[in-house]
PDB file of N, CA and C in Angstrom:
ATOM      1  N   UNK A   1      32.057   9.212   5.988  1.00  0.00           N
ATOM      2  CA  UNK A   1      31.020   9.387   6.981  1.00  0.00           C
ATOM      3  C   UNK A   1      31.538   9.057   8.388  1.00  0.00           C
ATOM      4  N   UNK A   2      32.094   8.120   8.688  1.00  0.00           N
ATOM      5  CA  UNK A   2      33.206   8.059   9.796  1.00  0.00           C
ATOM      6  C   UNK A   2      33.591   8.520  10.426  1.00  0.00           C
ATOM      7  N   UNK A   3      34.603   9.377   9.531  1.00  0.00           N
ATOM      8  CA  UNK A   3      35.487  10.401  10.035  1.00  0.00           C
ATOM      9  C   UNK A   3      34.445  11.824  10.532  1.00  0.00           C
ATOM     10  N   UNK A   4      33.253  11.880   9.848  1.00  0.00           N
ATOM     11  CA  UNK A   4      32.004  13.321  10.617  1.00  0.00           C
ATOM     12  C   UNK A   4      31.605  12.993  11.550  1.00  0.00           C
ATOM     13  N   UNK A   5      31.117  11.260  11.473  1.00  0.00           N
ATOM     14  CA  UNK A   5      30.930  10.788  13.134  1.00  0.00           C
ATOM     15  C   UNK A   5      31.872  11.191  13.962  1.00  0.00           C
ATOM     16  N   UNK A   6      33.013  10.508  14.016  1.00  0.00           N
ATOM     17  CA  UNK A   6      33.848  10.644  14.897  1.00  0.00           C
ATOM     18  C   UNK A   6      34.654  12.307  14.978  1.00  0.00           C
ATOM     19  N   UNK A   7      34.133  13.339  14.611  1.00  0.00           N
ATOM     20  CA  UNK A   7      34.726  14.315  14.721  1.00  0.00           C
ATOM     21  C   UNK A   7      33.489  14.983  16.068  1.00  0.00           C
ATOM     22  N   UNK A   8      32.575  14.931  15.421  1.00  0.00           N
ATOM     23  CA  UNK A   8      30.749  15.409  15.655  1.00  0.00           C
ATOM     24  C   UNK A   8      30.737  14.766  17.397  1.00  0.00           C
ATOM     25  N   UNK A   9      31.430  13.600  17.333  1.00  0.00           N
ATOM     26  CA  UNK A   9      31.155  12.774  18.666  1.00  0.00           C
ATOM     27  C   UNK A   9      32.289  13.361  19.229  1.00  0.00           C
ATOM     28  N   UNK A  10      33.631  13.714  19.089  1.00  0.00           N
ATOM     29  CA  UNK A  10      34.538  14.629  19.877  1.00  0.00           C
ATOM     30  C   UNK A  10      34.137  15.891  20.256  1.00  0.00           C
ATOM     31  N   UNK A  11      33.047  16.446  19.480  1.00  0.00           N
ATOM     32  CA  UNK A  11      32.719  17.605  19.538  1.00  0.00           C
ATOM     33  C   UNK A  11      31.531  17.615  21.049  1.00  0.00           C
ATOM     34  N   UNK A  12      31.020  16.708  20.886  1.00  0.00           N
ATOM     35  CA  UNK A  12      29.897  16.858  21.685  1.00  0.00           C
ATOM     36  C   UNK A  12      29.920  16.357  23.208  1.00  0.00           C
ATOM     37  N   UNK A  13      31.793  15.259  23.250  1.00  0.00           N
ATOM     38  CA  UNK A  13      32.129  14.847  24.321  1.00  0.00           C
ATOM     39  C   UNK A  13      32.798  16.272  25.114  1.00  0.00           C
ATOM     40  N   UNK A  14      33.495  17.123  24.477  1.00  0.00           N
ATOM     41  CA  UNK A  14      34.096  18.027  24.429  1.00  0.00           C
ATOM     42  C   UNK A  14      32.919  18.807  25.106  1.00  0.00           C
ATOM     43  N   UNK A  15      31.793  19.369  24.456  1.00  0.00           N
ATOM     44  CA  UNK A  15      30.536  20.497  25.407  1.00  0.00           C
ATOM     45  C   UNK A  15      30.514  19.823  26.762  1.00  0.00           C
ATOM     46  N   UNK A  16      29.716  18.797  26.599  1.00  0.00           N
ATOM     47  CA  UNK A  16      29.463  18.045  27.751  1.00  0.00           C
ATOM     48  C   UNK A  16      30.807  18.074  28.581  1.00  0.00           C
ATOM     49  N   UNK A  17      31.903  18.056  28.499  1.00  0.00           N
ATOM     50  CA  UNK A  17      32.458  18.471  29.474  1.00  0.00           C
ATOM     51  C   UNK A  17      33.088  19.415  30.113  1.00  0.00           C
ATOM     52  N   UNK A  18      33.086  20.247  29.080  1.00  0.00           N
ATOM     53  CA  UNK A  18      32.429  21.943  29.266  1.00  0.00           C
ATOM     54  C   UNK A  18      31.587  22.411  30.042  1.00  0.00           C
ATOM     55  N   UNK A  19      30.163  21.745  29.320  1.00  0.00           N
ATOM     56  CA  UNK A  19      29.170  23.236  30.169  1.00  0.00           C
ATOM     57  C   UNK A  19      28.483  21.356  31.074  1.00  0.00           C
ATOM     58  N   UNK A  20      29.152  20.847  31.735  1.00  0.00           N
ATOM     59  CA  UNK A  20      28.570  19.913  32.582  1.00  0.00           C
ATOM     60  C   UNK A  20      27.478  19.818  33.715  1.00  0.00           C
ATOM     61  N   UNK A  21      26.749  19.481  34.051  1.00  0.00           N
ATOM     62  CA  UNK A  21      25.322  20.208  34.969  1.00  0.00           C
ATOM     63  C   UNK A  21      26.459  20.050  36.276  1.00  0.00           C
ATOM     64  N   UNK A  22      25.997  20.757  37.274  1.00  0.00           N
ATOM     65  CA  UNK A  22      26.227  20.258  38.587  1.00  0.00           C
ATOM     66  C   UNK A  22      25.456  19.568  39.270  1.00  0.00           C
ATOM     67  N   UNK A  23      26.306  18.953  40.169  1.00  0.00           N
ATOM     68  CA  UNK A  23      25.662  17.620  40.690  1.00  0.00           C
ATOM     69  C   UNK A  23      24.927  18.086  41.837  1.00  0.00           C
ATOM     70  N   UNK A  24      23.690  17.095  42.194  1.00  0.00           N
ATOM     71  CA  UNK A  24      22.610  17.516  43.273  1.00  0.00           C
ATOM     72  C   UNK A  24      23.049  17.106  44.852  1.00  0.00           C
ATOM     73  N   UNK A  25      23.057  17.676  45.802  1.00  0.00           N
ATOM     74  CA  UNK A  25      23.520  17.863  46.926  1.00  0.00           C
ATOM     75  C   UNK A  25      22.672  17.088  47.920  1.00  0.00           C
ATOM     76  N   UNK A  26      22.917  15.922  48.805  1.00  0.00           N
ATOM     77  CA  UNK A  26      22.035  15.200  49.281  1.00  0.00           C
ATOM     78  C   UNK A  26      23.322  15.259  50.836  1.00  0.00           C
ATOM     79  N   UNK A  27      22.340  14.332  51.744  1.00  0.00           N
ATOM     80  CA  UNK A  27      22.962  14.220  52.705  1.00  0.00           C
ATOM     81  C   UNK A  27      23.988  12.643  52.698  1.00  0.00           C
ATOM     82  N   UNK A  28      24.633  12.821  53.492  1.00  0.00           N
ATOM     83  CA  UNK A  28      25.537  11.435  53.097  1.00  0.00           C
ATOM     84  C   UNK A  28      24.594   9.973  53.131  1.00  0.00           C
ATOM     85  N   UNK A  29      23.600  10.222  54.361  1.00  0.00           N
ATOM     86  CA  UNK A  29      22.417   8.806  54.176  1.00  0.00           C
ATOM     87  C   UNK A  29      21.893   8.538  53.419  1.00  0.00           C
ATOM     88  N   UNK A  30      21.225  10.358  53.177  1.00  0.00           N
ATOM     89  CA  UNK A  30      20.668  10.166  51.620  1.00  0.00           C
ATOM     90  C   UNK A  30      21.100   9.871  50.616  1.00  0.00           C
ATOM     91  N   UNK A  31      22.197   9.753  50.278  1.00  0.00           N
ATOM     92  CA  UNK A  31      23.124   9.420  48.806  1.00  0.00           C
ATOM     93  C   UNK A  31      23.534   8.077  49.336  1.00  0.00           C
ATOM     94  N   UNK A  32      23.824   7.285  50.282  1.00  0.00           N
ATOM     95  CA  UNK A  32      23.908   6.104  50.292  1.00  0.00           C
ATOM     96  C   UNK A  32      22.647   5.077  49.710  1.00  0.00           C
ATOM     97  N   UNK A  33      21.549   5.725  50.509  1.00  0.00           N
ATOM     98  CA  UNK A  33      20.601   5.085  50.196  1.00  0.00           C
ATOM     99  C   UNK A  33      20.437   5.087  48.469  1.00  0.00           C
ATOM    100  N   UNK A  34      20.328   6.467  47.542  1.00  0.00           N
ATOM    101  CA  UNK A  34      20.529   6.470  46.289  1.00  0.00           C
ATOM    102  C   UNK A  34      21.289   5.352  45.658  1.00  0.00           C
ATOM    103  N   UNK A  35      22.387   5.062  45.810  1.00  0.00           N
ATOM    104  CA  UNK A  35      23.785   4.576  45.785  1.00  0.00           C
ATOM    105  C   UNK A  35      23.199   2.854  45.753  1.00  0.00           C
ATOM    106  N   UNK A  36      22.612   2.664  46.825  1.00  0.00           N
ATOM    107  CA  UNK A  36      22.789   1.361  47.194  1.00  0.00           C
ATOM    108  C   UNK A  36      21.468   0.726  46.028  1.00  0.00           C
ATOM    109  N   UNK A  37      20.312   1.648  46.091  1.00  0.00           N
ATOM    110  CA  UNK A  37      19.138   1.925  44.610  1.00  0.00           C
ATOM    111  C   UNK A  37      19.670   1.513  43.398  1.00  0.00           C
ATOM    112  N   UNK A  38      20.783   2.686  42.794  1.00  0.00           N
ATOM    113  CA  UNK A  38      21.334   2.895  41.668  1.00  0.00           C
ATOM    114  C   UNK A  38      22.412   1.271  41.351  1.00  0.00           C
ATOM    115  N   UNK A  39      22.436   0.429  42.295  1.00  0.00           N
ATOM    116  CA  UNK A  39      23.968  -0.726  41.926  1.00  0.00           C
ATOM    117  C   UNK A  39      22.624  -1.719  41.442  1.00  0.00           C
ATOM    118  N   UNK A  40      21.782  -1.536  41.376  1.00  0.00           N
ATOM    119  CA  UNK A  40      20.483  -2.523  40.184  1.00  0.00           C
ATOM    120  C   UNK A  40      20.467  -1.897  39.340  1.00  0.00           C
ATOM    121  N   UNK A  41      21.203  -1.071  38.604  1.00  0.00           N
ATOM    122  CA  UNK A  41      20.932  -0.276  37.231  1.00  0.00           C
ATOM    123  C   UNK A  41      21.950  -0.525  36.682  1.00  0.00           C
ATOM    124  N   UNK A  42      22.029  -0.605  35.820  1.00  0.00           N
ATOM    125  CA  UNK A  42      23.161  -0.152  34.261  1.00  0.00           C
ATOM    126  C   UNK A  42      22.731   0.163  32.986  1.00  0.00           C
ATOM    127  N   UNK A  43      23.609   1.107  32.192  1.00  0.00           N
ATOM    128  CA  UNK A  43      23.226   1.886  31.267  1.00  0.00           C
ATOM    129  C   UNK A  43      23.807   1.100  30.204  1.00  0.00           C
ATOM    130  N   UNK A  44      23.206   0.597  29.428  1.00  0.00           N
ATOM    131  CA  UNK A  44      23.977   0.184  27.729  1.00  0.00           C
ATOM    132  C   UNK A  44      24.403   1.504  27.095  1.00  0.00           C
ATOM    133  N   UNK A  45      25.481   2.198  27.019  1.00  0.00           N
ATOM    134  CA  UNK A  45      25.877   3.282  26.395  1.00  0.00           C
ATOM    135  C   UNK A  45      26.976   2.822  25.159  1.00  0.00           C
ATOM    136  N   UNK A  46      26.590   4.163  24.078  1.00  0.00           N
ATOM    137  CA  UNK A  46      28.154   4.661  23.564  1.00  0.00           C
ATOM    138  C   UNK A  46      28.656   5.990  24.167  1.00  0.00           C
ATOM    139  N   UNK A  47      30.082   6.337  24.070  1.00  0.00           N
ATOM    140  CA  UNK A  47      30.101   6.894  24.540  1.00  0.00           C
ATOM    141  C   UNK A  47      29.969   8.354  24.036  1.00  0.00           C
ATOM    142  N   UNK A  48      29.872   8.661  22.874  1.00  0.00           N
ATOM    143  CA  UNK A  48      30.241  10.048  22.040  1.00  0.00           C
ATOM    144  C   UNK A  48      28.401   9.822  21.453  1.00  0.00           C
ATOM    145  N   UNK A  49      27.209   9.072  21.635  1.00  0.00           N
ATOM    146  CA  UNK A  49      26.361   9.272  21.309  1.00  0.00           C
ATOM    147  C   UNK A  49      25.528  10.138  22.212  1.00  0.00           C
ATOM    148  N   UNK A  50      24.740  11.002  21.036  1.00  0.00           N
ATOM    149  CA  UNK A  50      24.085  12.555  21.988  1.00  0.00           C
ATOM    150  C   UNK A  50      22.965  11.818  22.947  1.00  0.00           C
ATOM    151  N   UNK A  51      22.240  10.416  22.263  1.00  0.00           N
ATOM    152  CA  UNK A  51      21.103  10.399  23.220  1.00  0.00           C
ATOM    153  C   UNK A  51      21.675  10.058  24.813  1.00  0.00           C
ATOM    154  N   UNK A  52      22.906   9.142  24.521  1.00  0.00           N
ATOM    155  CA  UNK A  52      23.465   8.819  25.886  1.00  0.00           C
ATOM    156  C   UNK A  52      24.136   9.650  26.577  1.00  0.00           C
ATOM    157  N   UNK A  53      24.391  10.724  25.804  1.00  0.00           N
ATOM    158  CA  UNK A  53      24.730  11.846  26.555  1.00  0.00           C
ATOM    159  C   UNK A  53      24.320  12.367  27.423  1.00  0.00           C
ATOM    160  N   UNK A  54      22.909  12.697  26.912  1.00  0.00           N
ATOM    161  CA  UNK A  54      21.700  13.142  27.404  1.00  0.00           C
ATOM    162  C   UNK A  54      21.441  12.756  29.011  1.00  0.00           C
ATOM    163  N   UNK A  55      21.511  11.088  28.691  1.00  0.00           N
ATOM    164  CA  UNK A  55      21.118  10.384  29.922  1.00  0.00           C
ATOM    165  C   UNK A  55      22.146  10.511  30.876  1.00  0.00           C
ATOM    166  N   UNK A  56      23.365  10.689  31.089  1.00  0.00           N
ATOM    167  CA  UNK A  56      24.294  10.788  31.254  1.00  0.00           C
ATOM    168  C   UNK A  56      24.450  12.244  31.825  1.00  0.00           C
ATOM    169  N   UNK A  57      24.262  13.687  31.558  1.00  0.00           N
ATOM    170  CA  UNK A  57      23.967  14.402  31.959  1.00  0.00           C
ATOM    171  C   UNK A  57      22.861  14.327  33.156  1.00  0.00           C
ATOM    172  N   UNK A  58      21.822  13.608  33.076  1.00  0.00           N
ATOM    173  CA  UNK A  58      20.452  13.752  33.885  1.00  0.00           C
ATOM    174  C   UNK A  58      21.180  12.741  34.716  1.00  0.00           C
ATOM    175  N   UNK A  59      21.723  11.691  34.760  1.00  0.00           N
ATOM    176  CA  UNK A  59      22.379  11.074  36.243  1.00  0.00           C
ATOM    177  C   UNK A  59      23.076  11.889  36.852  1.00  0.00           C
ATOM    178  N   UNK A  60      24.355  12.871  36.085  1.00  0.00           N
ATOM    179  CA  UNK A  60      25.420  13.855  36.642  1.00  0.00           C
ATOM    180  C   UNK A  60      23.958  15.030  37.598  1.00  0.00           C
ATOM    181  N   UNK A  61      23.452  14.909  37.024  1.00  0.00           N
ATOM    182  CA  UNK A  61      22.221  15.996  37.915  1.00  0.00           C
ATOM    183  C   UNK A  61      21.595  15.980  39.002  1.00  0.00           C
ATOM    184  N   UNK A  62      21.283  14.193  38.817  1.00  0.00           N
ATOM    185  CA  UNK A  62      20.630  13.911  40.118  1.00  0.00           C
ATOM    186  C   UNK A  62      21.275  12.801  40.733  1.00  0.00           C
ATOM    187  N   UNK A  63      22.806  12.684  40.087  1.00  0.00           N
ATOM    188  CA  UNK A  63      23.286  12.206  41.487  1.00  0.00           C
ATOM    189  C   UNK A  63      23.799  11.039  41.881  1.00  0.00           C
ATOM    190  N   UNK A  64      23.406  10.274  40.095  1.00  0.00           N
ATOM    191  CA  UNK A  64      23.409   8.798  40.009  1.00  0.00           C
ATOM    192  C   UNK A  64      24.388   7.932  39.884  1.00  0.00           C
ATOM    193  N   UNK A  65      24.958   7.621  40.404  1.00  0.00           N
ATOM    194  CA  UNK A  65      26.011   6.224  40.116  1.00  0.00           C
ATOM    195  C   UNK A  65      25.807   5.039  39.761  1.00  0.00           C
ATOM    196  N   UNK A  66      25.229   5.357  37.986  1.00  0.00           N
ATOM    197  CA  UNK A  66      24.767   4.071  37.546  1.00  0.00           C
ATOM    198  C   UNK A  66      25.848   3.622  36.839  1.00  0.00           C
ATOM    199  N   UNK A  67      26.055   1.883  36.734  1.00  0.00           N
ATOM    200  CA  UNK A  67      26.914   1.141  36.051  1.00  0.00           C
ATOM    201  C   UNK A  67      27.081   1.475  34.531  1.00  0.00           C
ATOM    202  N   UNK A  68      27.506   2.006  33.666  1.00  0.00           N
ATOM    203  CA  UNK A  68      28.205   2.522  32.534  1.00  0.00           C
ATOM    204  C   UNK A  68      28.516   0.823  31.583  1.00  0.00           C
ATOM    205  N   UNK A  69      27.873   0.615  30.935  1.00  0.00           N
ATOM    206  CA  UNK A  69      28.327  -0.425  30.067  1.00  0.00           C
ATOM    207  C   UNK A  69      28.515  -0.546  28.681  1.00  0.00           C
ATOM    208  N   UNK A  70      29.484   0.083  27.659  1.00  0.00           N
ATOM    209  CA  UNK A  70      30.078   0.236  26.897  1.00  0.00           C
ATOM    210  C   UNK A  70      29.185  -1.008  25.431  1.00  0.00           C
ATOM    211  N   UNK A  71      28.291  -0.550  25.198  1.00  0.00           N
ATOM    212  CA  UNK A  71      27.819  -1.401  24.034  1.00  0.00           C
ATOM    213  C   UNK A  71      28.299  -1.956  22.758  1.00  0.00           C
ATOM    214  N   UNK A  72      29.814  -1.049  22.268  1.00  0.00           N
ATOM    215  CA  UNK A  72      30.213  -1.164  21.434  1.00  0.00           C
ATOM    216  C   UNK A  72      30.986  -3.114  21.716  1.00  0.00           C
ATOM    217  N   UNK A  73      31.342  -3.051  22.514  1.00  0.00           N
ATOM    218  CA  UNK A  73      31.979  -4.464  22.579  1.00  0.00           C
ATOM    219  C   UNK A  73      31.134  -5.388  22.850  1.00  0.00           C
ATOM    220  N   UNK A  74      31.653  -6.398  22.235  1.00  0.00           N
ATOM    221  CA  UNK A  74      30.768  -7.257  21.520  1.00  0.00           C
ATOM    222  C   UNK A  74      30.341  -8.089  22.120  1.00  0.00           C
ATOM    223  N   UNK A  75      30.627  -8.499  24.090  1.00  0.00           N
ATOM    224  CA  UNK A  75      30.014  -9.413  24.417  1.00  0.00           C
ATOM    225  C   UNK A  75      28.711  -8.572  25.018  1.00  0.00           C
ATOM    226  N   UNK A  76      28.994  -7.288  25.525  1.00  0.00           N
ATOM    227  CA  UNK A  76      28.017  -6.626  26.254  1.00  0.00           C
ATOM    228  C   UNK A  76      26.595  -5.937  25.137  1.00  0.00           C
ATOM    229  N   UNK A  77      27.510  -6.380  23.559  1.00  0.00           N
ATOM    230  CA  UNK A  77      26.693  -5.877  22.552  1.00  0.00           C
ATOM    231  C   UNK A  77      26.127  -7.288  22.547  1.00  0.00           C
ATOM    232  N   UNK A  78      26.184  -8.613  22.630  1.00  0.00           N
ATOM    233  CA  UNK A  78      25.060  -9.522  22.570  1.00  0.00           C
ATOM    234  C   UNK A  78      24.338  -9.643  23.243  1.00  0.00           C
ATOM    235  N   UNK A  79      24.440  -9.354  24.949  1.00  0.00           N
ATOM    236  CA  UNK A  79      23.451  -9.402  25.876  1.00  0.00           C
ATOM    237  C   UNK A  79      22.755  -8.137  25.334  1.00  0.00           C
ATOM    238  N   UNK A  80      23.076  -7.385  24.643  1.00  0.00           N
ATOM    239  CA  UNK A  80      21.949  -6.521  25.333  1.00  0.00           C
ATOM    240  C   UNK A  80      20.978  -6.974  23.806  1.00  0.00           C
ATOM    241  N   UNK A  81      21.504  -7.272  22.748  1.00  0.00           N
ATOM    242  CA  UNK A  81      20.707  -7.925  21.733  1.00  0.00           C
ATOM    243  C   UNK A  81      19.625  -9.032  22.309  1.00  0.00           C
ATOM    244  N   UNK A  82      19.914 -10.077  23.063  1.00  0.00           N
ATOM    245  CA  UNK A  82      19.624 -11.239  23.342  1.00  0.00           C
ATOM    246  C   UNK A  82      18.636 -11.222  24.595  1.00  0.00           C
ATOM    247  N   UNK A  83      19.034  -9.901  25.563  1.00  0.00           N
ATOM    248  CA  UNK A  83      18.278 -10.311  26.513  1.00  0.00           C
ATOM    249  C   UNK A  83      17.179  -8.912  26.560  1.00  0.00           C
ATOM    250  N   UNK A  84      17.954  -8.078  25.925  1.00  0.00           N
ATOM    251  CA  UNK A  84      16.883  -6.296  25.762  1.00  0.00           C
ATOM    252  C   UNK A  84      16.079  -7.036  24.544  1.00  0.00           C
ATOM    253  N   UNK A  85      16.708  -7.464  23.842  1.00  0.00           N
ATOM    254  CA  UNK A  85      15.410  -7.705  22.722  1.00  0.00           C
ATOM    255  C   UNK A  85      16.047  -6.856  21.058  1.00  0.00           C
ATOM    256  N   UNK A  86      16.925  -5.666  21.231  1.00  0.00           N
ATOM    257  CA  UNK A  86      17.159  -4.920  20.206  1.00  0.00           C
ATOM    258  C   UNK A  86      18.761  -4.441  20.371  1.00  0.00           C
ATOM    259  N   UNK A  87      19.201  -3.896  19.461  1.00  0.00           N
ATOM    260  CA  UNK A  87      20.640  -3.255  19.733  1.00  0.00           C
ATOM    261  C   UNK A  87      19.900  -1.893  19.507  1.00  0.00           C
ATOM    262  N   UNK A  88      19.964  -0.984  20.576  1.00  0.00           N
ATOM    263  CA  UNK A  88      19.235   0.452  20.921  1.00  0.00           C
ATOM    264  C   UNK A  88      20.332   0.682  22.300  1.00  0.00           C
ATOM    265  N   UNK A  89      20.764   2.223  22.018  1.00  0.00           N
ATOM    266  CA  UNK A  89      21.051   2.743  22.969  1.00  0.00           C
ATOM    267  C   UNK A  89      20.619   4.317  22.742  1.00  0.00           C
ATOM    268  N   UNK A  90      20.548   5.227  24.165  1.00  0.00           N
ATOM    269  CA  UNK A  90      20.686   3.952  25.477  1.00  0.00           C
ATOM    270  C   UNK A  90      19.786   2.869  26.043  1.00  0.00           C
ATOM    271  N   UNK A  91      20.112   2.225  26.919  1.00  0.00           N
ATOM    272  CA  UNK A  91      19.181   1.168  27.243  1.00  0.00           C
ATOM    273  C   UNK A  91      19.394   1.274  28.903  1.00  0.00           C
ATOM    274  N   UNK A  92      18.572   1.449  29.219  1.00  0.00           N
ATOM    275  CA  UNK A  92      18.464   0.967  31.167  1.00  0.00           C
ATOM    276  C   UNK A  92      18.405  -0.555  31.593  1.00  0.00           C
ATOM    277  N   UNK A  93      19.242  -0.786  32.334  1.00  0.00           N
ATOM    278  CA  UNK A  93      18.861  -2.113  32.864  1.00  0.00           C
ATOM    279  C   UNK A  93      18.088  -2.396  34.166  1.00  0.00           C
ATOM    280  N   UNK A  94      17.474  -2.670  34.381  1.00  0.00           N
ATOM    281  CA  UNK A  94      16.686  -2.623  35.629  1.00  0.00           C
ATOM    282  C   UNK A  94      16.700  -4.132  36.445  1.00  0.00           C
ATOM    283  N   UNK A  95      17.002  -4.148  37.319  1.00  0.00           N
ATOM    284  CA  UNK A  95      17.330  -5.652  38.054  1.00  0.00           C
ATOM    285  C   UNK A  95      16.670  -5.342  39.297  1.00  0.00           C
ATOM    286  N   UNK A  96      15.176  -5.521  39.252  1.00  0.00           N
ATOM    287  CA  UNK A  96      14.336  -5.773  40.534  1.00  0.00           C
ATOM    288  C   UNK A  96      14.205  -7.286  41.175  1.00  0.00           C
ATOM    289  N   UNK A  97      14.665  -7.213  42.230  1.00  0.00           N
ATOM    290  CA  UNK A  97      14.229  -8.557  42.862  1.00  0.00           C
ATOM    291  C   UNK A  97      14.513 -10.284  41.754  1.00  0.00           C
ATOM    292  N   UNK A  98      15.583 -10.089  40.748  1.00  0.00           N
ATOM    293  CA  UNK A  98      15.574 -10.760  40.001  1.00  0.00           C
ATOM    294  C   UNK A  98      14.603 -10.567  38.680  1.00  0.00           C
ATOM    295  N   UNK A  99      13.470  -9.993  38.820  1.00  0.00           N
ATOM    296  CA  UNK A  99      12.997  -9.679  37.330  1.00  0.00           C
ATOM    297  C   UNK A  99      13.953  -8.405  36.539  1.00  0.00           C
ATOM    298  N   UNK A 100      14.509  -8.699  35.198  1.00  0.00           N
ATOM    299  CA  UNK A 100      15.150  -8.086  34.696  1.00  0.00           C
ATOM    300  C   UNK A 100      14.165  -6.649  33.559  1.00  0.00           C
ATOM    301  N   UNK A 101      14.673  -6.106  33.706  1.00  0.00           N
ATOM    302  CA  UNK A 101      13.577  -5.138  32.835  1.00  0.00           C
ATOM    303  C   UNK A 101      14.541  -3.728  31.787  1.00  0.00           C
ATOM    304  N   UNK A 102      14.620  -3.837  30.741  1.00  0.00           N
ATOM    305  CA  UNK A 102      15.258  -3.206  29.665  1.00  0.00           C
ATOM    306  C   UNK A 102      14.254  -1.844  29.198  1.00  0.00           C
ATOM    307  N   UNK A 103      14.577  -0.846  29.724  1.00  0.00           N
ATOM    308  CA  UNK A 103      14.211   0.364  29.416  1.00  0.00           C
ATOM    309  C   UNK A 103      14.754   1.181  28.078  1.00  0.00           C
ATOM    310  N   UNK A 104      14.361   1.396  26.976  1.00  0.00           N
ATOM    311  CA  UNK A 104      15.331   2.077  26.085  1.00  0.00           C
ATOM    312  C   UNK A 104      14.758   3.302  25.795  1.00  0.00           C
ATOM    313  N   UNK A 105      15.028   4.353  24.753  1.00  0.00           N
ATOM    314  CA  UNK A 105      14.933   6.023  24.793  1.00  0.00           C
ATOM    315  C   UNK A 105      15.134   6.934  26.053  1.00  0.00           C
ATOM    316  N   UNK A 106      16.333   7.785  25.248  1.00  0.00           N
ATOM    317  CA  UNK A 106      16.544   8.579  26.571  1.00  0.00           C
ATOM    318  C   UNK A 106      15.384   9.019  26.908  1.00  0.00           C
ATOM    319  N   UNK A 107      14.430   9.838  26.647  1.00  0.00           N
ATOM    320  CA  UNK A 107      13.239  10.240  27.281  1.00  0.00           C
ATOM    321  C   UNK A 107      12.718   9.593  28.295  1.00  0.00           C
ATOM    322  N   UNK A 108      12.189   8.135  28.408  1.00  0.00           N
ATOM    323  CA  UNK A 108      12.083   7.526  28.884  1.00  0.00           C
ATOM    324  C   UNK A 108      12.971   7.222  30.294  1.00  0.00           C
ATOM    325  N   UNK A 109      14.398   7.010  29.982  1.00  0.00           N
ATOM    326  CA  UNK A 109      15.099   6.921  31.095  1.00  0.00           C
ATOM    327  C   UNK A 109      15.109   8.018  31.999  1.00  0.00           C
ATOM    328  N   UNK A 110      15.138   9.308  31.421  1.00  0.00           N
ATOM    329  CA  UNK A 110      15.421  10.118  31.935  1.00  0.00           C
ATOM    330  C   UNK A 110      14.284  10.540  32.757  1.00  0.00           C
ATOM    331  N   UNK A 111      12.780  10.380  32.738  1.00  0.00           N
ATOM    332  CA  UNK A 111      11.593  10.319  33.489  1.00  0.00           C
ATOM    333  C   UNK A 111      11.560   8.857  34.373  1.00  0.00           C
ATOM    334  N   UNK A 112      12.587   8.025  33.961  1.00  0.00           N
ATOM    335  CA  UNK A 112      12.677   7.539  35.762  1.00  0.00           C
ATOM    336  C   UNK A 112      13.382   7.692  36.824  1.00  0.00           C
ATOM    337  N   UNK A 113      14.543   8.047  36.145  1.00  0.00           N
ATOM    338  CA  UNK A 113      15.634   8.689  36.720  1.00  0.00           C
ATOM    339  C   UNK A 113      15.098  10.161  37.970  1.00  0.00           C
ATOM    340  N   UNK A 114      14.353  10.786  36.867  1.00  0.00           N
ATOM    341  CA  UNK A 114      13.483  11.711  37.783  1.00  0.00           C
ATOM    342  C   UNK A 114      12.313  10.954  38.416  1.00  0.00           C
ATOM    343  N   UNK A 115      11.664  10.142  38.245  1.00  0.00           N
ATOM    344  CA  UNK A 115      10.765   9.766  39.249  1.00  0.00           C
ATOM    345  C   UNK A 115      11.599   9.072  40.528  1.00  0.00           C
ATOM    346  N   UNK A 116      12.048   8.208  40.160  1.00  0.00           N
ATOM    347  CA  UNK A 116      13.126   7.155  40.934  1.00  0.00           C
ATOM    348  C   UNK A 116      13.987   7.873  42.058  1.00  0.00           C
ATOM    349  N   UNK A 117      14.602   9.175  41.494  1.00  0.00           N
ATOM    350  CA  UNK A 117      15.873   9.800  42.593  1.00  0.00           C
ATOM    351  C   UNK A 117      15.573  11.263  42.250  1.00  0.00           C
ATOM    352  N   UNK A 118      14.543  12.002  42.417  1.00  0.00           N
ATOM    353  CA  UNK A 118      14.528  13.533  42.573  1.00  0.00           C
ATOM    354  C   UNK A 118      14.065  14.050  44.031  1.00  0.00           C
TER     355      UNK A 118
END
């Protein structure tokens, strides 16, 4: 079973960087301002998983330079156990004003992502 994962997940890193969206065209203020938004975010990802793909595509779209944090390793896999509440990816991290806030399902992310920066 492994070895279909890991073929299935080459396969799908492989489209995605194939048929990749293009990225959304802002003015340089405007993408700073995005930019400076987006450095309170990070994504709990894997990387060959379709839902994080997903999310991952919809930042490449609109533009996002969110922090990428690799869940498989094991210290970034306990915070996100310990402080998200679940091992789920993907997961949004949200760092307002010091309140921390754990977003998970791509669906979800991906309708703030569009509310947040469209």
């Amino acid at each position: 079973m492994f070895v279909v994962r890991w073929i299935l997940g080459r396969i799908i890193l492989l489209l995605n960087f194939i048929f990749a969206p293009k990225k959304r065209q802002r003015s340089a203020d405007d993408q700073q301002q995005v930019d400076q938004k987006a450095q309170s975010l990070s994504l709990y990802q894997y990387n060959a998983c379709p839902f994080c793909v997903k999310v991952r595509r919809e930042m490449r779209r609109q533009n996002v330079n969110i922090h990428l944090v690799d869940a498989k390793q094991e210290s970034n896999k306990q915070e996100l156990v310990s402080e998200g509440g679940k091992l789920q990816v993907p997961c949004l991290k949200i760092n307002n004003n010091g309140k921390v806030e754990w977003l998970y399902e791509s669906k979800a992310i991906m309708s703030y992502l569009n509310t947040e920066f469209a």
